[in-house]
PDB file of N, CA and C in Angstrom:
ATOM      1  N   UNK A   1     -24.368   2.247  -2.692  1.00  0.00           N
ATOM      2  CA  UNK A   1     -23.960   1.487  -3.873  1.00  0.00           C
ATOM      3  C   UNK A   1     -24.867   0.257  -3.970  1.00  0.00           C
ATOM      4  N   UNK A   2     -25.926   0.271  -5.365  1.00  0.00           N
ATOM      5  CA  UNK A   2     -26.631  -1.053  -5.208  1.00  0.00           C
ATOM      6  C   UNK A   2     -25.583  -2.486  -6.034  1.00  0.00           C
ATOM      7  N   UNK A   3     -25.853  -3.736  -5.385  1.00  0.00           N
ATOM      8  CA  UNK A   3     -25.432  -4.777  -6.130  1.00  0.00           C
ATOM      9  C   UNK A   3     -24.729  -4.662  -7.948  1.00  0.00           C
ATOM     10  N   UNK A   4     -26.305  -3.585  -8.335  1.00  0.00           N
ATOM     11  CA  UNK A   4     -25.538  -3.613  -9.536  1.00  0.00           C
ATOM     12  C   UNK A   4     -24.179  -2.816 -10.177  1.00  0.00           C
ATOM     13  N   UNK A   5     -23.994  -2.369  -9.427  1.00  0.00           N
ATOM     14  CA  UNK A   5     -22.739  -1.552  -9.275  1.00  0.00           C
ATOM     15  C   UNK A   5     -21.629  -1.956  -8.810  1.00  0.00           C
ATOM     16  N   UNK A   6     -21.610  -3.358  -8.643  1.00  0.00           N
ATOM     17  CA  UNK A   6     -20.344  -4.121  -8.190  1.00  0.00           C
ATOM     18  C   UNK A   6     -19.798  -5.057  -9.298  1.00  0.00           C
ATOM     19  N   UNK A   7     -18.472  -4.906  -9.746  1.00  0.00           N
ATOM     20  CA  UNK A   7     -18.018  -5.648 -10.827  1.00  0.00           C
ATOM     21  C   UNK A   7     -16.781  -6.001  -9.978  1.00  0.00           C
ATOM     22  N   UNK A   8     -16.611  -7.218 -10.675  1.00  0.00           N
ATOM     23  CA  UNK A   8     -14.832  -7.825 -10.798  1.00  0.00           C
ATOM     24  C   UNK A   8     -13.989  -7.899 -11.757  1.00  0.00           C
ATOM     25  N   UNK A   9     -12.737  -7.430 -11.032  1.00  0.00           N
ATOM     26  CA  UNK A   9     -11.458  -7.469 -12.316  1.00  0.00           C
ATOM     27  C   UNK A   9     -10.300  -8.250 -11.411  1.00  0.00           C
ATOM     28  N   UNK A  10      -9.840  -9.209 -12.344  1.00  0.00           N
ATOM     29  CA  UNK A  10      -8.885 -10.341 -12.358  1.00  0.00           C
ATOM     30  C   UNK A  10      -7.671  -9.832 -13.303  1.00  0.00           C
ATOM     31  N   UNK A  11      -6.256  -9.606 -12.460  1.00  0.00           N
ATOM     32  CA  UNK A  11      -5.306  -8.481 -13.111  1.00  0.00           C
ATOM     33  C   UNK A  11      -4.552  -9.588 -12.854  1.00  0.00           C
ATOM     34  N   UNK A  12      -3.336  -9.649 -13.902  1.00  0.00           N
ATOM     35  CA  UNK A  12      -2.134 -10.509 -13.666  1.00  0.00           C
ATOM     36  C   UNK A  12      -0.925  -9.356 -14.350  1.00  0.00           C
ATOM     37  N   UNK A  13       0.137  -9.130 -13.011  1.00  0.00           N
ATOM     38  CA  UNK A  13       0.979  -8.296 -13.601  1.00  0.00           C
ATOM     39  C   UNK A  13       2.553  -9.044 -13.744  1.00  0.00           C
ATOM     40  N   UNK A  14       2.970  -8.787 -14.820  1.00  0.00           N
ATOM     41  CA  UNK A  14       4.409  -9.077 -14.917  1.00  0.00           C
ATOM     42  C   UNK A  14       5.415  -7.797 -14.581  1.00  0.00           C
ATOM     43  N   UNK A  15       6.461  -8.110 -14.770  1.00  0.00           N
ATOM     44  CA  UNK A  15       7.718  -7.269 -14.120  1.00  0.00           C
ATOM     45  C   UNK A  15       8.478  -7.478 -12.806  1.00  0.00           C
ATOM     46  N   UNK A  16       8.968  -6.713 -12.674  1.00  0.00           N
ATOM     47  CA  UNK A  16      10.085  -6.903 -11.126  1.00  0.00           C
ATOM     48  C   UNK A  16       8.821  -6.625  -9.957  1.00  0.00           C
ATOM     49  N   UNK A  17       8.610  -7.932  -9.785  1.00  0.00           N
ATOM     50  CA  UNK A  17       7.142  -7.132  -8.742  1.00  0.00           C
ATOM     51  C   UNK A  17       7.818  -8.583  -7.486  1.00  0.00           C
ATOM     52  N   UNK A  18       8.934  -9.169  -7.490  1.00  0.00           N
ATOM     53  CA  UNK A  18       9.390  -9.630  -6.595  1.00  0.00           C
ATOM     54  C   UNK A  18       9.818  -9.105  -5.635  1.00  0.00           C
ATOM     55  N   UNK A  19      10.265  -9.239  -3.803  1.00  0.00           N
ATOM     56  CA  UNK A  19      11.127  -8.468  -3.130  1.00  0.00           C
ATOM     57  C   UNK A  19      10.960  -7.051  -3.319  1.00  0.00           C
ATOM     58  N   UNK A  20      10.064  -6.424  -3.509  1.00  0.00           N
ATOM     59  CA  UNK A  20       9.859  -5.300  -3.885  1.00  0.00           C
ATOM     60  C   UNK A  20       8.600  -4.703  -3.438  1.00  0.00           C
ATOM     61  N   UNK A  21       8.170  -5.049  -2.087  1.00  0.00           N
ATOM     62  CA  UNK A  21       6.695  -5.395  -1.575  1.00  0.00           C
ATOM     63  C   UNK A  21       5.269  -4.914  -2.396  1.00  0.00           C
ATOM     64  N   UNK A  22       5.727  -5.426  -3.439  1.00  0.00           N
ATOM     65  CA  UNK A  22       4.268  -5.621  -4.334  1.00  0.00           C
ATOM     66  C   UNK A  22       3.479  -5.814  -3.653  1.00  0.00           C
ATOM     67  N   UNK A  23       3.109  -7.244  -3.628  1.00  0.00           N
ATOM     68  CA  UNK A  23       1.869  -7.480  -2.433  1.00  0.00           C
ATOM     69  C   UNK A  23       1.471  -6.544  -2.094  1.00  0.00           C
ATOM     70  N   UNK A  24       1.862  -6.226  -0.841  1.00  0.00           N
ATOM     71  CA  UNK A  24       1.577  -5.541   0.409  1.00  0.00           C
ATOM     72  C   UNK A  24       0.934  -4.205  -0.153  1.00  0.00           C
ATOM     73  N   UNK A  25       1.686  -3.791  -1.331  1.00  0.00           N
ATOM     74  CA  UNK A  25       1.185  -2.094  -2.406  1.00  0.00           C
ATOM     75  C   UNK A  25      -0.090  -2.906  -2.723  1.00  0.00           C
ATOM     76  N   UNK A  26      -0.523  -3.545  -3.400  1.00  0.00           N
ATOM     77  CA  UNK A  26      -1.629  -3.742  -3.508  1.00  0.00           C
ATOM     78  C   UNK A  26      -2.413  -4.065  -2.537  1.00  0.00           C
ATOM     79  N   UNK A  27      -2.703  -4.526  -1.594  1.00  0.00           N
ATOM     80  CA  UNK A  27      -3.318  -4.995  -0.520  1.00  0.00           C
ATOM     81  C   UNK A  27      -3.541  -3.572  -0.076  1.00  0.00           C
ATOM     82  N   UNK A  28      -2.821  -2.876   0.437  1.00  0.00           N
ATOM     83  CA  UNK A  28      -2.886  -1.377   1.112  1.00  0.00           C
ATOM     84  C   UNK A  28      -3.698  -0.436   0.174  1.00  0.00           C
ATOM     85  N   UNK A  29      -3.593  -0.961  -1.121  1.00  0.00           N
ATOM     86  CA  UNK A  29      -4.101   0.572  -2.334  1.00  0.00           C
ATOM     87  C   UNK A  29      -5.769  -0.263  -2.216  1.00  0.00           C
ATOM     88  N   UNK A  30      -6.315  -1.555  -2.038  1.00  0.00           N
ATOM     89  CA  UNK A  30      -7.239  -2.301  -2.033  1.00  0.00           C
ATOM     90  C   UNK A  30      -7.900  -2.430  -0.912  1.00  0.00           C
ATOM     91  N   UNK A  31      -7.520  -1.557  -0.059  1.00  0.00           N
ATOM     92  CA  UNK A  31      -8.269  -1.600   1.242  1.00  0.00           C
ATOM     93  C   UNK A  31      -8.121  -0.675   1.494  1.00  0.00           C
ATOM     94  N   UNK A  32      -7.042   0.851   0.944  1.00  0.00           N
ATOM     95  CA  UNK A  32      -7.617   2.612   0.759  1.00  0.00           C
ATOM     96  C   UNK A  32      -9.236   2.435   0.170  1.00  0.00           C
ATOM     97  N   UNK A  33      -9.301   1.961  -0.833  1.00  0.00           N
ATOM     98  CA  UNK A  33     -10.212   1.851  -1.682  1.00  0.00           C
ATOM     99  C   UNK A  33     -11.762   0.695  -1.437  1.00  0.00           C
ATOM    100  N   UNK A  34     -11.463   0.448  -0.036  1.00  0.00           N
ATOM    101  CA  UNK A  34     -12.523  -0.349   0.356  1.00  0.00           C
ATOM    102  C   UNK A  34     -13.102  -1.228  -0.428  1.00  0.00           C
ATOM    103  N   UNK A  35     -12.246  -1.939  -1.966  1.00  0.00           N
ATOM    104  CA  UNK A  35     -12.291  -3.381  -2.378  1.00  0.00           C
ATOM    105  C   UNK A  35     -11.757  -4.776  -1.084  1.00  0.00           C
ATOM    106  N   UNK A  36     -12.801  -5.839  -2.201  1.00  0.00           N
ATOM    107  CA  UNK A  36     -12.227  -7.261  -1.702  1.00  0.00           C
ATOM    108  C   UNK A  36     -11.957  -7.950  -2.421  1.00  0.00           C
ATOM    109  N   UNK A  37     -11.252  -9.506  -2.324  1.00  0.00           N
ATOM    110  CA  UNK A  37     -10.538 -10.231  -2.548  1.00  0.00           C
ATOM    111  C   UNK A  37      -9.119 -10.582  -2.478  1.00  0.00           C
ATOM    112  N   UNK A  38      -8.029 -10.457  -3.422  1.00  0.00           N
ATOM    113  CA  UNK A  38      -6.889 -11.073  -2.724  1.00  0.00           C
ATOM    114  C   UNK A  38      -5.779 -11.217  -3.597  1.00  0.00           C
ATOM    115  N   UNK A  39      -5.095 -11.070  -3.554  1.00  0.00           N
ATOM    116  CA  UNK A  39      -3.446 -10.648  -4.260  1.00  0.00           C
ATOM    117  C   UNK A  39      -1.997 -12.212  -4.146  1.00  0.00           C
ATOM    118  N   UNK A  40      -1.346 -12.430  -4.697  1.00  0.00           N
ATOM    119  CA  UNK A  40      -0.444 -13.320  -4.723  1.00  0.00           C
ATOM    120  C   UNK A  40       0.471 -13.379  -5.765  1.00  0.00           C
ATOM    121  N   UNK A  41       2.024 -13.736  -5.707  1.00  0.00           N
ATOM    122  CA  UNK A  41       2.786 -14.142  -6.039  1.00  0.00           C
ATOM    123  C   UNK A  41       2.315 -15.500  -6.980  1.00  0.00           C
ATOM    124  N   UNK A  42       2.681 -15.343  -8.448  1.00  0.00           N
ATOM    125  CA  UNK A  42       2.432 -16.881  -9.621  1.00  0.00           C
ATOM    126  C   UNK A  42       4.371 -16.869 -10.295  1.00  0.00           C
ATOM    127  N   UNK A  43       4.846 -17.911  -9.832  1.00  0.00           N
ATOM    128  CA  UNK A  43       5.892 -17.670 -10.746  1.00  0.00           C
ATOM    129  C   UNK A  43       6.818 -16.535  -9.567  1.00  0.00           C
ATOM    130  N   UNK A  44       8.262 -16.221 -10.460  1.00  0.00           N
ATOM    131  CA  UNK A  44       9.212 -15.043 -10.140  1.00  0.00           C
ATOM    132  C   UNK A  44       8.877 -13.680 -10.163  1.00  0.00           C
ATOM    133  N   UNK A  45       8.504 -13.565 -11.793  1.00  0.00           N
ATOM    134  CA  UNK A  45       7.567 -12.649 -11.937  1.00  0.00           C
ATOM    135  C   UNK A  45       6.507 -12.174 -12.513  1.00  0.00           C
ATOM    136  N   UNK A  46       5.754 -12.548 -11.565  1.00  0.00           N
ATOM    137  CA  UNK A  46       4.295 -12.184 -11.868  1.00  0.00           C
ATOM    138  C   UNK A  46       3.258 -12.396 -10.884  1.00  0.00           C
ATOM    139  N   UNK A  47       2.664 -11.269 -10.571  1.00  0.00           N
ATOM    140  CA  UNK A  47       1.595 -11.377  -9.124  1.00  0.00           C
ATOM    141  C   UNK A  47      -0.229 -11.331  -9.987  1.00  0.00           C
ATOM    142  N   UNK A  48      -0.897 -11.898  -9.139  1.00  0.00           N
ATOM    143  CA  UNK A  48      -2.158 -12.321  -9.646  1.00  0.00           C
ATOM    144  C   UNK A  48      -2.851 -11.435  -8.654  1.00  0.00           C
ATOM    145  N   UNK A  49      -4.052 -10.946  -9.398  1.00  0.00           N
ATOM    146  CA  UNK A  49      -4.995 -10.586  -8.211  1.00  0.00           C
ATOM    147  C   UNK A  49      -6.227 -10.106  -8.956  1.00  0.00           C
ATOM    148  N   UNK A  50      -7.174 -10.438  -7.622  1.00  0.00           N
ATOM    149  CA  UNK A  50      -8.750 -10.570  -7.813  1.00  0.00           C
ATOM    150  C   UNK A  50      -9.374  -9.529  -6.900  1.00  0.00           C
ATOM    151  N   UNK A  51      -9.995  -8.452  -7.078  1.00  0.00           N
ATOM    152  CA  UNK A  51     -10.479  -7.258  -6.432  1.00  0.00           C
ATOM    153  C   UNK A  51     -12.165  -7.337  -6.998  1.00  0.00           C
ATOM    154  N   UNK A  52     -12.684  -7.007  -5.950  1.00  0.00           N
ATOM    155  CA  UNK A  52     -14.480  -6.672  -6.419  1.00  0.00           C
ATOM    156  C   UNK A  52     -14.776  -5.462  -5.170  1.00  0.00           C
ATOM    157  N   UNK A  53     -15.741  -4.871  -6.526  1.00  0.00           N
ATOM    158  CA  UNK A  53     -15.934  -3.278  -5.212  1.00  0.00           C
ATOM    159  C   UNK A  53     -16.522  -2.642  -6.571  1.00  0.00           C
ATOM    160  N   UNK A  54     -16.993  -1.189  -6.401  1.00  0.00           N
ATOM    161  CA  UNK A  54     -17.557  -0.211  -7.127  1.00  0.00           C
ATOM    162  C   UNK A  54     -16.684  -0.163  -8.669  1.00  0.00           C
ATOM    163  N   UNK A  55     -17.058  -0.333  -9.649  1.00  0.00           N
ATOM    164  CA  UNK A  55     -16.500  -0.405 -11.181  1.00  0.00           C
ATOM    165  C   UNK A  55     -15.244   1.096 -11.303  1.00  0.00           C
ATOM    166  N   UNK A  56     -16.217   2.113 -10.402  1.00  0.00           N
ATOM    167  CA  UNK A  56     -15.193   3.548 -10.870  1.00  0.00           C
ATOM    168  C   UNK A  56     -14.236   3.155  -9.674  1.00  0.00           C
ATOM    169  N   UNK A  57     -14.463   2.852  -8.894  1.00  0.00           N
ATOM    170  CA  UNK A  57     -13.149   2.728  -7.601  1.00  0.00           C
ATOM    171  C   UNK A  57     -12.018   1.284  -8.212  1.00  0.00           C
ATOM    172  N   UNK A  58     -12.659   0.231  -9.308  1.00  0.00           N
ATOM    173  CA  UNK A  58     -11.990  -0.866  -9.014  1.00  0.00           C
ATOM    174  C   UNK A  58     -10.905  -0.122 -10.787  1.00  0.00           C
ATOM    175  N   UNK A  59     -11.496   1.064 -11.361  1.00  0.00           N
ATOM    176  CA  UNK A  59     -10.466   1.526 -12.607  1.00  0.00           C
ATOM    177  C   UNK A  59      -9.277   2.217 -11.678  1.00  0.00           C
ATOM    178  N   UNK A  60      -9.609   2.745 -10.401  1.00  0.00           N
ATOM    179  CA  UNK A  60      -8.361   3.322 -10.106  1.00  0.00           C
ATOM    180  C   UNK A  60      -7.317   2.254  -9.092  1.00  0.00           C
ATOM    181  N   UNK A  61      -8.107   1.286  -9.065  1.00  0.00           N
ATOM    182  CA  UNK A  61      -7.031   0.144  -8.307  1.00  0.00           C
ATOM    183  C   UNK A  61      -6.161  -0.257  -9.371  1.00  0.00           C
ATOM    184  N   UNK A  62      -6.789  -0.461 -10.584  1.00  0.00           N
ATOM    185  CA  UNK A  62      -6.504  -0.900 -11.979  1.00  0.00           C
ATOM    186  C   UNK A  62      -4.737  -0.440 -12.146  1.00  0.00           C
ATOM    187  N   UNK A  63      -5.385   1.181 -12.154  1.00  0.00           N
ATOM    188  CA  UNK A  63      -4.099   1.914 -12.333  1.00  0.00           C
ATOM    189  C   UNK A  63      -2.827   2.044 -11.378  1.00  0.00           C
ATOM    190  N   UNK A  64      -3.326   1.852  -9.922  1.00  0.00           N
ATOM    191  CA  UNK A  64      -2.576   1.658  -9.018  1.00  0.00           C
ATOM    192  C   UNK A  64      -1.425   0.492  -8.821  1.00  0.00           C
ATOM    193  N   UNK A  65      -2.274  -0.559  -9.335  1.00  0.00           N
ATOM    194  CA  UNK A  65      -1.609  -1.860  -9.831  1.00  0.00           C
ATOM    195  C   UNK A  65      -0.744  -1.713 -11.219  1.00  0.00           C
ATOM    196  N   UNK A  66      -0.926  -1.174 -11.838  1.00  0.00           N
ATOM    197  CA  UNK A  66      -0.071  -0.566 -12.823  1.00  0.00           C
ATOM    198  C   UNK A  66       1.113   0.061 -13.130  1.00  0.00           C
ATOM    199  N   UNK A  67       0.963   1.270 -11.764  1.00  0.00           N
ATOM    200  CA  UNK A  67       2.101   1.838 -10.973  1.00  0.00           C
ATOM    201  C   UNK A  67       3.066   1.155 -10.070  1.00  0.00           C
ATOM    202  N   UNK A  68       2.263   0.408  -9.323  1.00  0.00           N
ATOM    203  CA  UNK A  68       2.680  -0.632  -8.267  1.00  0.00           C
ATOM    204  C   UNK A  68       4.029   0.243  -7.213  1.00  0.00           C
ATOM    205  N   UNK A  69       4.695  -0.553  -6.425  1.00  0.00           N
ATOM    206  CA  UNK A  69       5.233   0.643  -5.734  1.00  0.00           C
ATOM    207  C   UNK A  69       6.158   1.099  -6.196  1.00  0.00           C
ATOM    208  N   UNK A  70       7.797   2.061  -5.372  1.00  0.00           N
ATOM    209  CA  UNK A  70       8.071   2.939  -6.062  1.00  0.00           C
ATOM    210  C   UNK A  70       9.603   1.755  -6.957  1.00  0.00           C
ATOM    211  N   UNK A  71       9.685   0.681  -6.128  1.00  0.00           N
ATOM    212  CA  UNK A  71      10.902  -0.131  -6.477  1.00  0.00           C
ATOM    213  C   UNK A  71      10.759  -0.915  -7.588  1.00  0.00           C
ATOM    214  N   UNK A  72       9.308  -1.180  -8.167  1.00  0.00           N
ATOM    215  CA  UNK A  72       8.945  -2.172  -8.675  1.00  0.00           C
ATOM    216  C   UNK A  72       8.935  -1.541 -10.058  1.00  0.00           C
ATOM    217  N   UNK A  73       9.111  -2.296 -11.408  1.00  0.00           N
ATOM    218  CA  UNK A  73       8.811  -2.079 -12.316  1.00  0.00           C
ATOM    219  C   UNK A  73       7.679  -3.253 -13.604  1.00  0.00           C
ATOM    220  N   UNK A  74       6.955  -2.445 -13.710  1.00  0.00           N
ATOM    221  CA  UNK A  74       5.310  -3.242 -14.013  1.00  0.00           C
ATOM    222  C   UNK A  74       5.543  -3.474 -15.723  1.00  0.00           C
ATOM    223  N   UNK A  75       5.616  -4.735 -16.453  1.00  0.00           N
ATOM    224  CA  UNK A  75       6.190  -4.779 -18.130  1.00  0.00           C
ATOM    225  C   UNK A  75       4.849  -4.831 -18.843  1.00  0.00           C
ATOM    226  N   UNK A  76       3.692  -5.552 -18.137  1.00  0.00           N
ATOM    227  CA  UNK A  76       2.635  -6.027 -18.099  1.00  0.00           C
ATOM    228  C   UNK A  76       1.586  -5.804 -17.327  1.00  0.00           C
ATOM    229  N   UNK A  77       0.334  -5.727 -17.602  1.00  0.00           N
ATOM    230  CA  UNK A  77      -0.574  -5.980 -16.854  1.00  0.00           C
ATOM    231  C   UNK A  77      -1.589  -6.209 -17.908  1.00  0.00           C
ATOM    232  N   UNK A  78      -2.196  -7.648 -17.736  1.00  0.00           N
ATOM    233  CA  UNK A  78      -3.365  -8.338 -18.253  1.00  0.00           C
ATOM    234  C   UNK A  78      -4.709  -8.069 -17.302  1.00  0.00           C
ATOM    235  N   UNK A  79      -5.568  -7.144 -18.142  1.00  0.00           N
ATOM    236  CA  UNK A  79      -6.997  -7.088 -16.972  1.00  0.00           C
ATOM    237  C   UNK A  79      -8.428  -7.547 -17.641  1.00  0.00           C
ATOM    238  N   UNK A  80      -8.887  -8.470 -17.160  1.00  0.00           N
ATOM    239  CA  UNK A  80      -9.740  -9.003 -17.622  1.00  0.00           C
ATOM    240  C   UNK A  80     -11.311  -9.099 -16.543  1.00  0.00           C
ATOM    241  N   UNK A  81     -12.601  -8.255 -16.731  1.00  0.00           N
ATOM    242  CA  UNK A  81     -13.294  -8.560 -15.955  1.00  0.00           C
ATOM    243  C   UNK A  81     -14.456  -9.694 -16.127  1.00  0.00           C
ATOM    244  N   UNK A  82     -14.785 -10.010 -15.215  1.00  0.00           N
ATOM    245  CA  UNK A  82     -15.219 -11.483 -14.840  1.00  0.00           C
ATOM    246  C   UNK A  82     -16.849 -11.149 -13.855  1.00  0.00           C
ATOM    247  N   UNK A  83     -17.475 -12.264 -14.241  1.00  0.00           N
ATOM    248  CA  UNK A  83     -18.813 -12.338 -12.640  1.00  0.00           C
ATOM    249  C   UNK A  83     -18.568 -12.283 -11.891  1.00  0.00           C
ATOM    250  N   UNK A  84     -19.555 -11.071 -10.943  1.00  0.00           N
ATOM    251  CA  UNK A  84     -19.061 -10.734  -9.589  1.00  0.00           C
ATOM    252  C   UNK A  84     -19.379 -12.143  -8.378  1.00  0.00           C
ATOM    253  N   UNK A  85     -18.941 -12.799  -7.855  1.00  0.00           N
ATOM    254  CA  UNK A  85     -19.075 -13.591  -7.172  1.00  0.00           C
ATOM    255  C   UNK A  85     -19.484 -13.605  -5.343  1.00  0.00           C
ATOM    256  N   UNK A  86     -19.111 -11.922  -4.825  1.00  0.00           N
ATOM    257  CA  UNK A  86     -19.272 -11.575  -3.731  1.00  0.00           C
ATOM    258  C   UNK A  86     -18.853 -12.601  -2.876  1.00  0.00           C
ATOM    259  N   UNK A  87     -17.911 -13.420  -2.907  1.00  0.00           N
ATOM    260  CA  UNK A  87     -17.001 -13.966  -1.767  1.00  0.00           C
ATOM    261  C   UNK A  87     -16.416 -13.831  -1.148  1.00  0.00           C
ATOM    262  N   UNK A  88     -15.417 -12.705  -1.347  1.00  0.00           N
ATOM    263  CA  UNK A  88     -14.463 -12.060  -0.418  1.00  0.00           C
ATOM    264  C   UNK A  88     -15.465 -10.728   0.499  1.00  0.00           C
ATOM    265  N   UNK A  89     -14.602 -10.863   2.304  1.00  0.00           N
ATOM    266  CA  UNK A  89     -15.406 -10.131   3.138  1.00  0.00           C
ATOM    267  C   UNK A  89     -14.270  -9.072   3.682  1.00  0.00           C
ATOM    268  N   UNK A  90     -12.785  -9.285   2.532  1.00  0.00           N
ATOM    269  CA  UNK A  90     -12.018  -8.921   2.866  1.00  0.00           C
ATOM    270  C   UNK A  90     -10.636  -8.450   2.030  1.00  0.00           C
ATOM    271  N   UNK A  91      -9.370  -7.802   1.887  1.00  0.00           N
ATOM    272  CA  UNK A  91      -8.732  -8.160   0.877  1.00  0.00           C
ATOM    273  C   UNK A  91      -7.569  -8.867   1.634  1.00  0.00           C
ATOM    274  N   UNK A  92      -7.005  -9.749   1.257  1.00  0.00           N
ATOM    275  CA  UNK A  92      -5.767 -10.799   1.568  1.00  0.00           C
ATOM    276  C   UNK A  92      -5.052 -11.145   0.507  1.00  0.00           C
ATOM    277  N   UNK A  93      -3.740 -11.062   1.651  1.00  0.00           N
ATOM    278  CA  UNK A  93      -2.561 -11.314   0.598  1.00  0.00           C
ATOM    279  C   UNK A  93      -2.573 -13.088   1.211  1.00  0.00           C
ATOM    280  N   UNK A  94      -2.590 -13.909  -0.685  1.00  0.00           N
ATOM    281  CA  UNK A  94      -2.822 -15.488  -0.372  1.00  0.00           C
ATOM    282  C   UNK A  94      -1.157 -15.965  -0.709  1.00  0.00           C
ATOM    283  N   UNK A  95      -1.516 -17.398  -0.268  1.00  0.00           N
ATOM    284  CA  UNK A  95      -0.146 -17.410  -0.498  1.00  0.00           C
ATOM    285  C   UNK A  95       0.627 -18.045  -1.903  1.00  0.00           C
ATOM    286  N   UNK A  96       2.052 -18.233  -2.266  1.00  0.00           N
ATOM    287  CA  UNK A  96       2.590 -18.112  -4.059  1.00  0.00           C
ATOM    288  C   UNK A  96       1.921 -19.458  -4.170  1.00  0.00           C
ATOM    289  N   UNK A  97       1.645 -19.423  -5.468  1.00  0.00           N
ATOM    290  CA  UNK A  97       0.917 -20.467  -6.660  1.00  0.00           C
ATOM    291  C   UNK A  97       2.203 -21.382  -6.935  1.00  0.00           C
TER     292      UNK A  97
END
């Protein structure tokens, strides 16, 4: 995979994504998928997150985050991609905003 083949997407999801180990579903579906960056709790409900990795691997995180796990129910998801910044060496769950 050269450089140019690395994009970022900045997802903010609403719904019951509290107590419902959101997080952790994303973090796990983001490191199946050998993306980086980092996931968090904004608010009750609504989790933020920043993933960079291959454009076709970061549409199916997209969707994964969409699904989110099996307790959770997703009302929203805002996806917006952004400059790749190559900062993250890793994906982490940060902590609530």
């Amino acid at each position: 995979m050269s450089e140019s083949d690395i994009s970022r997407v900045h997802i903010w999801v609403r719904g019951r994504v509290q107590g419902v180990g959101f997080r952790a579903f994303v973090q796990q579906s983001a490191n199946q998928l050998g993306l980086t960056g980092w996931v968090r709790n904004v608010g009750w409900d609504q989790v933020e997150t920043i993933a960079e990795g291959d454009k076709t691997v970061l549409e199916k995180f997209i969707e994964a985050v969409r699904t989110g796990p099996r307790a959770s129910h997703v009302e929203d998801a805002r996806v917006e991609w952004e400059p790749v910044t190559g900062e993250f060496d890793s994906f982490q769950v940060r902590s609530s905003r």
